[in-house]
ModelCIF file with pLDDT and N, C-alpha, C, O atoms, coordinates in Angstrom:
data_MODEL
#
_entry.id   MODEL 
#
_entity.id                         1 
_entity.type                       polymer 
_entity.pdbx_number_of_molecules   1 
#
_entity_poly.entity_id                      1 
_entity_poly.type                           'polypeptide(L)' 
_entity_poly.nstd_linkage                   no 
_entity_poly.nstd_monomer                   no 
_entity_poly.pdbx_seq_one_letter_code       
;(UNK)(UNK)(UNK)(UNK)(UNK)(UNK)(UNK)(UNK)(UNK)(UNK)(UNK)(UNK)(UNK)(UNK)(UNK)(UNK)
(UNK)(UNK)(UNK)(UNK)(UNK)(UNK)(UNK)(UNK)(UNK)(UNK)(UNK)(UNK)(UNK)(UNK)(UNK)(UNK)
(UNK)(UNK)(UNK)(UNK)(UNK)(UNK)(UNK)(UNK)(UNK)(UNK)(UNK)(UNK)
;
_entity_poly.pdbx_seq_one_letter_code_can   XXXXXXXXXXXXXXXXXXXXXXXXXXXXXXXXXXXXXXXXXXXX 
_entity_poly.pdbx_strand_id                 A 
#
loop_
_entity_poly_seq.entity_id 
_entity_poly_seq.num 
_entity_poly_seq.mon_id 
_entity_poly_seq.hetero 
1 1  UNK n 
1 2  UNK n 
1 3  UNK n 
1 4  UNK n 
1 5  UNK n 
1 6  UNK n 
1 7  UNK n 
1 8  UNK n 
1 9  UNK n 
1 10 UNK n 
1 11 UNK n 
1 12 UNK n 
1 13 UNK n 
1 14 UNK n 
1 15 UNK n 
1 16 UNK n 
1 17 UNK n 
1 18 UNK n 
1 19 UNK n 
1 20 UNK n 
1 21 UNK n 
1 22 UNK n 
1 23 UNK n 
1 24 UNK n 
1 25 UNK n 
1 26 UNK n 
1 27 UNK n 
1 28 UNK n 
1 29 UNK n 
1 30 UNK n 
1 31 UNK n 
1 32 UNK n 
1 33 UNK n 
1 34 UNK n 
1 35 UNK n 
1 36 UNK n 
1 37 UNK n 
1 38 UNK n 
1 39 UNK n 
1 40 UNK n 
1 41 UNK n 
1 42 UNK n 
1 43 UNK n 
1 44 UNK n 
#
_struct_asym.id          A 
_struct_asym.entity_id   1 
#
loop_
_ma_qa_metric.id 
_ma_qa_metric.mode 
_ma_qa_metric.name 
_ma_qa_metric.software_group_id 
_ma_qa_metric.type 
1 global pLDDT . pLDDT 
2 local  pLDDT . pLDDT 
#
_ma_qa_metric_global.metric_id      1 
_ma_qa_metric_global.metric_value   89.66 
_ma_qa_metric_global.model_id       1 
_ma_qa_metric_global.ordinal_id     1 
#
loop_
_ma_qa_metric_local.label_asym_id 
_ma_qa_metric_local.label_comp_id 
_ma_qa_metric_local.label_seq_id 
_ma_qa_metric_local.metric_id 
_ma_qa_metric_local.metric_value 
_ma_qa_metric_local.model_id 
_ma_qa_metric_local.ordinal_id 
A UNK 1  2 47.00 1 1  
A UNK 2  2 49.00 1 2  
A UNK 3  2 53.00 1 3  
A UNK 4  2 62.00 1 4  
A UNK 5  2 76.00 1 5  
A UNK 6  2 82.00 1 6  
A UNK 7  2 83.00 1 7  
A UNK 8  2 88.00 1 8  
A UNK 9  2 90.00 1 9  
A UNK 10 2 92.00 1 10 
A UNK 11 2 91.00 1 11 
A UNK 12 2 88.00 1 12 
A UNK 13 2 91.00 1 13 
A UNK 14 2 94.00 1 14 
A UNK 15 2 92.00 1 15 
A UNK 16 2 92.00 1 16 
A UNK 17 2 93.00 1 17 
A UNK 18 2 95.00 1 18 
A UNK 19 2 93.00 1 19 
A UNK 20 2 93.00 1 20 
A UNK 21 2 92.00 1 21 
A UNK 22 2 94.00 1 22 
A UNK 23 2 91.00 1 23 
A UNK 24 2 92.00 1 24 
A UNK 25 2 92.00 1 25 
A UNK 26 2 93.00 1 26 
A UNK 27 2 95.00 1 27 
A UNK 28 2 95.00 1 28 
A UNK 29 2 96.00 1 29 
A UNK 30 2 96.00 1 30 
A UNK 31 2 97.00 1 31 
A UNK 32 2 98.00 1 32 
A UNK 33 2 98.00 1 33 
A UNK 34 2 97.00 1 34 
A UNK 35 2 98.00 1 35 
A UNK 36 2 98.00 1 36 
A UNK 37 2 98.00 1 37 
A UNK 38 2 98.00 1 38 
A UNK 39 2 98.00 1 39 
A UNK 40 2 98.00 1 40 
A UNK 41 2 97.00 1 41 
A UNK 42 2 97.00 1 42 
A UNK 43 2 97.00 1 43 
A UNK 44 2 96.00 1 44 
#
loop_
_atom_site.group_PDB 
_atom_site.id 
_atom_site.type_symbol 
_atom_site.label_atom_id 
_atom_site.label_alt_id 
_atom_site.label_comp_id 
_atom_site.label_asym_id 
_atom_site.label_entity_id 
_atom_site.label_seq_id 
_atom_site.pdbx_PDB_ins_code 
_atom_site.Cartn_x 
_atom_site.Cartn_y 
_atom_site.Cartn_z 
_atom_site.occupancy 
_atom_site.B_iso_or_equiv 
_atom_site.pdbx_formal_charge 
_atom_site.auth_seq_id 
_atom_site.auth_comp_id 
_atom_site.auth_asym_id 
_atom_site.auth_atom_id 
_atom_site.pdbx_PDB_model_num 
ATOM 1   N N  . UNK A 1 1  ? 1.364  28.244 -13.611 1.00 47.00 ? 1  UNK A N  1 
ATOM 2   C CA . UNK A 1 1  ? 0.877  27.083 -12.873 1.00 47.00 ? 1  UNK A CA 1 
ATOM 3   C C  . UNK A 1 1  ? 1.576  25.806 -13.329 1.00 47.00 ? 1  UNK A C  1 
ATOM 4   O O  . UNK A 1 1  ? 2.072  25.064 -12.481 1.00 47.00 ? 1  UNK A O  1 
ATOM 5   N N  . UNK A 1 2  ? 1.642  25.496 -14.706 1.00 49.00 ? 2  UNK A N  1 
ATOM 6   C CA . UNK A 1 2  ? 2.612  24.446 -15.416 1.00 49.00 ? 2  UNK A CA 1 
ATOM 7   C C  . UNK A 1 2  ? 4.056  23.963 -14.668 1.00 49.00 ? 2  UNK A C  1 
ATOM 8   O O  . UNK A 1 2  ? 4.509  22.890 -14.271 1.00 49.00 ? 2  UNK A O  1 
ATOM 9   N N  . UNK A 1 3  ? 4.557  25.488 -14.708 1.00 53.00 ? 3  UNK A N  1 
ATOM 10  C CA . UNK A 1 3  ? 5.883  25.797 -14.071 1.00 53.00 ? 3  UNK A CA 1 
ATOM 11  C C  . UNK A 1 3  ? 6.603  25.229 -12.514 1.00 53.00 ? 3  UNK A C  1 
ATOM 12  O O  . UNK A 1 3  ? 7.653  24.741 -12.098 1.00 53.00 ? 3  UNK A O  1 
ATOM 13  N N  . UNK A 1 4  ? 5.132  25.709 -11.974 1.00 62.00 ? 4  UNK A N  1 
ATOM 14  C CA . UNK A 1 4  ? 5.090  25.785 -10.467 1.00 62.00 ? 4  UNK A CA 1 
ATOM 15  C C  . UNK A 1 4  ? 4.552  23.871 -10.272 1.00 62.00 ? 4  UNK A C  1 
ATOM 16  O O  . UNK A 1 4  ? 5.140  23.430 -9.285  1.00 62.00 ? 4  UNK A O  1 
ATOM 17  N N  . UNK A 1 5  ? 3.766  22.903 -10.856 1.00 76.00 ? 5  UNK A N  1 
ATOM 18  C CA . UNK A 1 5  ? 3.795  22.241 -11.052 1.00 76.00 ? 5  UNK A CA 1 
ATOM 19  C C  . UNK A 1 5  ? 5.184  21.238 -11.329 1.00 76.00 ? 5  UNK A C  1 
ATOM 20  O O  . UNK A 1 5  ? 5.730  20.402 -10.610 1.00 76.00 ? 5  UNK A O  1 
ATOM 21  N N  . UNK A 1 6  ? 5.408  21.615 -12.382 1.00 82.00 ? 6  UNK A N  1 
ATOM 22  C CA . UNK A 1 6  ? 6.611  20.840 -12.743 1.00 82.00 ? 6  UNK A CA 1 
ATOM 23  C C  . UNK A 1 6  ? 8.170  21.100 -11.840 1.00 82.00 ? 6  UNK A C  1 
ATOM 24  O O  . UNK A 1 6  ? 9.132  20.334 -11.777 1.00 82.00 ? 6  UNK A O  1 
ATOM 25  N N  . UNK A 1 7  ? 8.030  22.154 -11.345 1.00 83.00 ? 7  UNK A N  1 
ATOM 26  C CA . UNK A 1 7  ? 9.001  22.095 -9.698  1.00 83.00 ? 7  UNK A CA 1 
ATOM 27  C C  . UNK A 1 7  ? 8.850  21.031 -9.052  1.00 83.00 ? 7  UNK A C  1 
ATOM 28  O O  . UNK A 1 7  ? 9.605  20.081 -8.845  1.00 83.00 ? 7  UNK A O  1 
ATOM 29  N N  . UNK A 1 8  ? 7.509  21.324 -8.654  1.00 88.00 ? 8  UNK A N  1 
ATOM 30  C CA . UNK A 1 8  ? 6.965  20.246 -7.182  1.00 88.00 ? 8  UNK A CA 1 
ATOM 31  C C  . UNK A 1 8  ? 7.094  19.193 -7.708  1.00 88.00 ? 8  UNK A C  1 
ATOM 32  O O  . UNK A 1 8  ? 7.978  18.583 -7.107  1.00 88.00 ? 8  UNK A O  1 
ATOM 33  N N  . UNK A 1 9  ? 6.478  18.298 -8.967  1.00 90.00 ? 9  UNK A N  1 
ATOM 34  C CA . UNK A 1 9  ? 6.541  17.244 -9.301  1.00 90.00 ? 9  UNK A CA 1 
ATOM 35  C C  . UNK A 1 9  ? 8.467  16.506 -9.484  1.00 90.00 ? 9  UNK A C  1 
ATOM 36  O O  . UNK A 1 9  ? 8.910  15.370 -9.320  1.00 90.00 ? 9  UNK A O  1 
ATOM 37  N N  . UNK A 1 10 ? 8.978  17.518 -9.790  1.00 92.00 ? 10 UNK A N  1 
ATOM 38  C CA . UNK A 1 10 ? 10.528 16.693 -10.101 1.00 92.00 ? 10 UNK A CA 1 
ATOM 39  C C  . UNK A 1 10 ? 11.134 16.660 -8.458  1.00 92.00 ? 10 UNK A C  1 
ATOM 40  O O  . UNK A 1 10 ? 12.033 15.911 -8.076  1.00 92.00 ? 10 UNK A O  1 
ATOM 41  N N  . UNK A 1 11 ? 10.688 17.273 -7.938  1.00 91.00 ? 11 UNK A N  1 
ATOM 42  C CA . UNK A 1 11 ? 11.001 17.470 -6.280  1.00 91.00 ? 11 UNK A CA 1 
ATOM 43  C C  . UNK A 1 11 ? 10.474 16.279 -5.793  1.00 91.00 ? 11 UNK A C  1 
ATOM 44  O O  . UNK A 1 11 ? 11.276 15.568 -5.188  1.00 91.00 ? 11 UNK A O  1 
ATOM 45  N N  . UNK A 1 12 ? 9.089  15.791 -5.922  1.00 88.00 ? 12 UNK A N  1 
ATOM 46  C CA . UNK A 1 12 ? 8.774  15.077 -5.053  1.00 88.00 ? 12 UNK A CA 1 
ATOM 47  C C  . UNK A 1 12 ? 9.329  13.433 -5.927  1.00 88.00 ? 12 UNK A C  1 
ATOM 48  O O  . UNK A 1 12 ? 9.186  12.327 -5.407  1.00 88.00 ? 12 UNK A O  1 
ATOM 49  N N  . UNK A 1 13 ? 9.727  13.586 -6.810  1.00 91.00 ? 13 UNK A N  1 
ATOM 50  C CA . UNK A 1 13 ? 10.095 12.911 -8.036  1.00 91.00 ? 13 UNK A CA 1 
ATOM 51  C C  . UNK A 1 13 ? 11.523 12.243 -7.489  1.00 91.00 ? 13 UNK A C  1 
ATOM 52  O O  . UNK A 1 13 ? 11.893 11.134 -7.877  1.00 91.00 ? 13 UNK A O  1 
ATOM 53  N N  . UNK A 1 14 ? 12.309 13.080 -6.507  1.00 94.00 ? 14 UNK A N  1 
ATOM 54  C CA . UNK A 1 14 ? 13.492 12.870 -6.293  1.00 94.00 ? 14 UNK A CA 1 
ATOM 55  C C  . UNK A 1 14 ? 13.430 12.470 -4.797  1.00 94.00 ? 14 UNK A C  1 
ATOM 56  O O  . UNK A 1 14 ? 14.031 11.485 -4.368  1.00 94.00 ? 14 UNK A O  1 
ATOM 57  N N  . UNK A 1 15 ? 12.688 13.269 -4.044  1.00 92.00 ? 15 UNK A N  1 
ATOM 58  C CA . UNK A 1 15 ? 12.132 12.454 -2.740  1.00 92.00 ? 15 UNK A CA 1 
ATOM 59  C C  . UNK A 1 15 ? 12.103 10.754 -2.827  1.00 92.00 ? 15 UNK A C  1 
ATOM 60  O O  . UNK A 1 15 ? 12.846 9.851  -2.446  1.00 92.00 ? 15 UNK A O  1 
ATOM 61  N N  . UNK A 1 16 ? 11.002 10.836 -3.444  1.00 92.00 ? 16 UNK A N  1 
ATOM 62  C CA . UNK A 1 16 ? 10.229 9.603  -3.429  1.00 92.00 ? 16 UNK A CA 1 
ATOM 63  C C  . UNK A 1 16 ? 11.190 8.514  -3.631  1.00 92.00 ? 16 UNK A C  1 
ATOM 64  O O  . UNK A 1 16 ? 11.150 7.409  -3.089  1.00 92.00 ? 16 UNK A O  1 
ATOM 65  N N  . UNK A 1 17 ? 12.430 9.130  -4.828  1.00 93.00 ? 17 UNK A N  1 
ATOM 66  C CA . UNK A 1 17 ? 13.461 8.127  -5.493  1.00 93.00 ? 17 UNK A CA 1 
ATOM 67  C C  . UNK A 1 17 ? 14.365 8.233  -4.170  1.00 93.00 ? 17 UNK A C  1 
ATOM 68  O O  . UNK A 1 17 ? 14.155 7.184  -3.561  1.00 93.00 ? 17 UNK A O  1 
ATOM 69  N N  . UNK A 1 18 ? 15.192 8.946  -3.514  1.00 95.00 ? 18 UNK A N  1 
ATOM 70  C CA . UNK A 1 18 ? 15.493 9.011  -2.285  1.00 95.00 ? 18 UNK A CA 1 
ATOM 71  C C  . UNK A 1 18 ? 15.560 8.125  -1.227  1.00 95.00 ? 18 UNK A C  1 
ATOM 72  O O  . UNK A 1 18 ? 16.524 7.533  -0.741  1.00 95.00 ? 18 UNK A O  1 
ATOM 73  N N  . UNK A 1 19 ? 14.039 8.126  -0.862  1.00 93.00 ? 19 UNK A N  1 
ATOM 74  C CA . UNK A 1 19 ? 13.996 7.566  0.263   1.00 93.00 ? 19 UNK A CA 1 
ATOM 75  C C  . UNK A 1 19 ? 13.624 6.031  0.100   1.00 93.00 ? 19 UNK A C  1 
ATOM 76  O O  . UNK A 1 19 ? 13.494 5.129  0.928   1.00 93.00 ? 19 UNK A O  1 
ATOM 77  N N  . UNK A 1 20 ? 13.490 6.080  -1.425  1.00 93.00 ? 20 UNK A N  1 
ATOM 78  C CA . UNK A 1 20 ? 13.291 4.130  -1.736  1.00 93.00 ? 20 UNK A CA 1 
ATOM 79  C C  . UNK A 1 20 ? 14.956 3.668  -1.839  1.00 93.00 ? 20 UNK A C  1 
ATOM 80  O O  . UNK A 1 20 ? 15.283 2.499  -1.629  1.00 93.00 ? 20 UNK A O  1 
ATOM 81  N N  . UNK A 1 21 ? 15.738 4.497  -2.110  1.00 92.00 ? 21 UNK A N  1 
ATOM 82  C CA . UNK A 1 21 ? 17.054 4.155  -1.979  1.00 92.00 ? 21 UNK A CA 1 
ATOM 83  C C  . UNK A 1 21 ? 17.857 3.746  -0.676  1.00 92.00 ? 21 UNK A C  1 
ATOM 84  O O  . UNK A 1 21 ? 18.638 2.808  -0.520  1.00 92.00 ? 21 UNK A O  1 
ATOM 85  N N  . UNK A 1 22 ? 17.376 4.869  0.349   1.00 94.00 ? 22 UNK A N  1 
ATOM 86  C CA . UNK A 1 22 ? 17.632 4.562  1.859   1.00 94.00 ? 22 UNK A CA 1 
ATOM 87  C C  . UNK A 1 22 ? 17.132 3.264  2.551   1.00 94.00 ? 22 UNK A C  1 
ATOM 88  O O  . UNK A 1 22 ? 17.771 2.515  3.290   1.00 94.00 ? 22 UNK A O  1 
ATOM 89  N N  . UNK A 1 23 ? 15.921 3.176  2.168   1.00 91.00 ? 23 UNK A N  1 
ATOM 90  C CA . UNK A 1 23 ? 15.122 1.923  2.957   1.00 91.00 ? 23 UNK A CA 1 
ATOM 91  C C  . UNK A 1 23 ? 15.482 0.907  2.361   1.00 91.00 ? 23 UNK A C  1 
ATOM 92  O O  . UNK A 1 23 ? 15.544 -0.023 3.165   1.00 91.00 ? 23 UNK A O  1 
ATOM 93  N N  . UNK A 1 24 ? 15.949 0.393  0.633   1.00 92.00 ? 24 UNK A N  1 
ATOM 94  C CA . UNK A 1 24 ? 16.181 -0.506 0.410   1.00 92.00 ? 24 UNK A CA 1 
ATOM 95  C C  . UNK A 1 24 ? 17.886 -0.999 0.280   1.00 92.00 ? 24 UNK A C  1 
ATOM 96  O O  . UNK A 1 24 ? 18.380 -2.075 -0.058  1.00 92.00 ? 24 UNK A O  1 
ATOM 97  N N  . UNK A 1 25 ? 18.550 0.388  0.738   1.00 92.00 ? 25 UNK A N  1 
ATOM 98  C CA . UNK A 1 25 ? 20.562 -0.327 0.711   1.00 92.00 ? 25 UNK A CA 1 
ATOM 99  C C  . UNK A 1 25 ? 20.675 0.158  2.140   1.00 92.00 ? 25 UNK A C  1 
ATOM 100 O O  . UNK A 1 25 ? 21.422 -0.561 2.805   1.00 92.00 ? 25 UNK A O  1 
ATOM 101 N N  . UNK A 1 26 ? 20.044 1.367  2.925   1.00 93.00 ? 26 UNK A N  1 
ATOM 102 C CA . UNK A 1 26 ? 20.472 1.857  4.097   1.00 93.00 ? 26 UNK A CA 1 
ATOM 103 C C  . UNK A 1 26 ? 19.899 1.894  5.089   1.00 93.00 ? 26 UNK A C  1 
ATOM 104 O O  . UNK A 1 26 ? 20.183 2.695  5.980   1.00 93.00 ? 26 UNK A O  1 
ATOM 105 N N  . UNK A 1 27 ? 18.733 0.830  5.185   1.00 95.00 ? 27 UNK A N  1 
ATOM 106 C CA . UNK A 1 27 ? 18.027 0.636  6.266   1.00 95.00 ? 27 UNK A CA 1 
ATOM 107 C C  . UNK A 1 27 ? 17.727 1.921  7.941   1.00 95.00 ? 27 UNK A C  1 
ATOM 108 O O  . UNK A 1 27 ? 16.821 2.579  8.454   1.00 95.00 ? 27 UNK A O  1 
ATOM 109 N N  . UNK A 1 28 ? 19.130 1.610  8.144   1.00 95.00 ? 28 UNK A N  1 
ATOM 110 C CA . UNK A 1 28 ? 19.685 1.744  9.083   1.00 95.00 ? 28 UNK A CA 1 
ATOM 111 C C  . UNK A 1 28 ? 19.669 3.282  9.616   1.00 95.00 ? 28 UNK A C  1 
ATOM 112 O O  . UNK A 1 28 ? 19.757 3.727  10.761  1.00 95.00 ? 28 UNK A O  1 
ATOM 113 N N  . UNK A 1 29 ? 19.502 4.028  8.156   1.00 96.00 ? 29 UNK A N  1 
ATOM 114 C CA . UNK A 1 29 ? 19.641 5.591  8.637   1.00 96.00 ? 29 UNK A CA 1 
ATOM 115 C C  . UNK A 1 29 ? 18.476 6.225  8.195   1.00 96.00 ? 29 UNK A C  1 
ATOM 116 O O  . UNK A 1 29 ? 18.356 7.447  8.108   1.00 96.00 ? 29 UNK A O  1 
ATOM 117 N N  . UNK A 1 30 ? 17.567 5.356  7.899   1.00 96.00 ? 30 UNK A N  1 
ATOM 118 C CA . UNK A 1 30 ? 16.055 5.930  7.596   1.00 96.00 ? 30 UNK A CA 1 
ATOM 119 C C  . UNK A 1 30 ? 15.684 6.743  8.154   1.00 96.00 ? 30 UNK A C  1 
ATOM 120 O O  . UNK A 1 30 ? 15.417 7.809  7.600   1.00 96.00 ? 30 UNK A O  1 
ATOM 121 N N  . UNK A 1 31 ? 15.501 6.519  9.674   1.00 97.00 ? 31 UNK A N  1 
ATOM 122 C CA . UNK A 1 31 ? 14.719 7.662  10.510  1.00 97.00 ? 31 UNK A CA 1 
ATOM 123 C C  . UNK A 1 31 ? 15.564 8.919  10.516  1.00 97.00 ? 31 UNK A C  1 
ATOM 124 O O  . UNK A 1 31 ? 15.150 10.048 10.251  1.00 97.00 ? 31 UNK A O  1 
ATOM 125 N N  . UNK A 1 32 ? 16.660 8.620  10.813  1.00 98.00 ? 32 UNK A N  1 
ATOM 126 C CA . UNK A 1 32 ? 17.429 10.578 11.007  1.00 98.00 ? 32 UNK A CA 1 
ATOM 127 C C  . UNK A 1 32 ? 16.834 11.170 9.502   1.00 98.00 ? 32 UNK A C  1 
ATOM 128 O O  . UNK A 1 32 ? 16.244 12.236 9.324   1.00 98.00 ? 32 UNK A O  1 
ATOM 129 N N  . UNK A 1 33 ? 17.236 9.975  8.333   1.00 98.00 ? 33 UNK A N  1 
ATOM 130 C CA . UNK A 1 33 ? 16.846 10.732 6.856   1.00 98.00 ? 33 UNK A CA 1 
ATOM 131 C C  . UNK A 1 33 ? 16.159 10.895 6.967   1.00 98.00 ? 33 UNK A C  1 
ATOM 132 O O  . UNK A 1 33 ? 16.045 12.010 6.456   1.00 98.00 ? 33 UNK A O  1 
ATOM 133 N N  . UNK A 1 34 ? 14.891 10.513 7.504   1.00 97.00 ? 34 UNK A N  1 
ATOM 134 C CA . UNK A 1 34 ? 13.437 11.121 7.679   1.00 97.00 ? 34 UNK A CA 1 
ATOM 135 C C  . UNK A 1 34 ? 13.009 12.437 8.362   1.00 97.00 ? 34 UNK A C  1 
ATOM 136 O O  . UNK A 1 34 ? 12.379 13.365 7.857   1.00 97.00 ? 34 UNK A O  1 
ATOM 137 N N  . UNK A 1 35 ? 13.457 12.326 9.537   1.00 98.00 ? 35 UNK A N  1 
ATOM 138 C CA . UNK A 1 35 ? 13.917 13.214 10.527  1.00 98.00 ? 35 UNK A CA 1 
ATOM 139 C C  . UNK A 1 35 ? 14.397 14.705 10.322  1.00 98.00 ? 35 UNK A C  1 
ATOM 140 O O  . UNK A 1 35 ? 14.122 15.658 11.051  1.00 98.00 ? 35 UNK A O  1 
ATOM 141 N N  . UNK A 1 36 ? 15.074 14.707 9.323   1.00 98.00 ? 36 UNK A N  1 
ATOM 142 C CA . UNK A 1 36 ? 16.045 15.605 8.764   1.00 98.00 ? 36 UNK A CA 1 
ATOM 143 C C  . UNK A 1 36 ? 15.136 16.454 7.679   1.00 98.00 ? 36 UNK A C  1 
ATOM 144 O O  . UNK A 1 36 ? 15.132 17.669 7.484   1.00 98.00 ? 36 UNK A O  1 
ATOM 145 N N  . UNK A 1 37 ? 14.336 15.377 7.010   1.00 98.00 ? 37 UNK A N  1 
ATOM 146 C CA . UNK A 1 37 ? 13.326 15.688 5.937   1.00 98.00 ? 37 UNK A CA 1 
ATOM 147 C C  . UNK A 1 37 ? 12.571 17.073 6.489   1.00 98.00 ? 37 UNK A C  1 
ATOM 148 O O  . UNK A 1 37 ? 12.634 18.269 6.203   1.00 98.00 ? 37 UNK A O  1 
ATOM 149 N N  . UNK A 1 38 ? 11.886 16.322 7.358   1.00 98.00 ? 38 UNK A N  1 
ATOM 150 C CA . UNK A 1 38 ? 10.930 16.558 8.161   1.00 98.00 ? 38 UNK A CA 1 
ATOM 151 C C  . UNK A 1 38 ? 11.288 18.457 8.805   1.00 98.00 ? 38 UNK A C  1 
ATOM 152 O O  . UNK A 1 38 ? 10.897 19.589 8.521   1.00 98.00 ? 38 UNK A O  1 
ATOM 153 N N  . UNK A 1 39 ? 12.179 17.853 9.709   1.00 98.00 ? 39 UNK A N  1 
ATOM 154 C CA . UNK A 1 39 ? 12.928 19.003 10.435  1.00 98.00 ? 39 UNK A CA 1 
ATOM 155 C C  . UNK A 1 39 ? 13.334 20.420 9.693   1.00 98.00 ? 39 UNK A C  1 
ATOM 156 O O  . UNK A 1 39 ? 13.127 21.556 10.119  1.00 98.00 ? 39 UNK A O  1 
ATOM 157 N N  . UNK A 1 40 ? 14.028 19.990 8.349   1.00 98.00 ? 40 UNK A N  1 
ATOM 158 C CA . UNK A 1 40 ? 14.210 21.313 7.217   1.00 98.00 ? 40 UNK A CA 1 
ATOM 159 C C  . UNK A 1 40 ? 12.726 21.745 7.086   1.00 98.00 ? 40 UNK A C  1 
ATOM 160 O O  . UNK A 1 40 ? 12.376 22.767 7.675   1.00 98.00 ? 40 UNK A O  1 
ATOM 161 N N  . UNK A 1 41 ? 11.575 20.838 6.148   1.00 97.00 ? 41 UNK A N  1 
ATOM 162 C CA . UNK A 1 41 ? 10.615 21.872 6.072   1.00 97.00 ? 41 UNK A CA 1 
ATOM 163 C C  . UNK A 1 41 ? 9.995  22.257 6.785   1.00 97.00 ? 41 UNK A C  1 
ATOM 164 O O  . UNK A 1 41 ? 8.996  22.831 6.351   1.00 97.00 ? 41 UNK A O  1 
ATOM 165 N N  . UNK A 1 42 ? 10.144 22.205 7.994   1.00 97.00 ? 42 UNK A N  1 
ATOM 166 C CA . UNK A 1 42 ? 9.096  22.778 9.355   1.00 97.00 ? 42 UNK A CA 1 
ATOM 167 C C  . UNK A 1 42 ? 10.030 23.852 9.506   1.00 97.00 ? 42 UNK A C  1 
ATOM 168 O O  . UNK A 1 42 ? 9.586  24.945 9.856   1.00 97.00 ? 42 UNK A O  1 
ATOM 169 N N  . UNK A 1 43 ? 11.172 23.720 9.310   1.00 97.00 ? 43 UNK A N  1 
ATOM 170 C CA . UNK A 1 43 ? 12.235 25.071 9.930   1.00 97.00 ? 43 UNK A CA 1 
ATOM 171 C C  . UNK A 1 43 ? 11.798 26.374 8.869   1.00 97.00 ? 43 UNK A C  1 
ATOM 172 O O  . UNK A 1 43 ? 11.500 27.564 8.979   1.00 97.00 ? 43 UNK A O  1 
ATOM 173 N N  . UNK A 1 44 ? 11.951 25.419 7.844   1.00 96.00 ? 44 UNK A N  1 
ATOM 174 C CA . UNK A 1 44 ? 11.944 26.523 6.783   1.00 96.00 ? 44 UNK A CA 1 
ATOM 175 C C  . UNK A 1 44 ? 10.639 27.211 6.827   1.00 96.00 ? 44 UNK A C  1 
ATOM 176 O O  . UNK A 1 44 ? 10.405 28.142 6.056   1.00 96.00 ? 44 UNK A O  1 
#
């Protein structure tokens, strides 16, 4: 459970860092990056 924890947490860890990077230098391509987010885990 630790394990499986500490996946998700560095994952969402890198998300989170991600998409504060996009919105605050790349405005501009937010939504597809979002989009894209989105689109992989529903596919998957």
């Amino acid at each position: 459970e630790e394990a499986d924890w500490g996946g998700a947490a560095i994952s969402l860890v890198l998300g989170l860092a991600l998409s504060a990077l996009v919105m605050g230098s790349q405005p501009q391509v937010l939504l597809p990056f979002g989009l894209s987010v989105l689109g992989s885990a529903v596919l998957g």
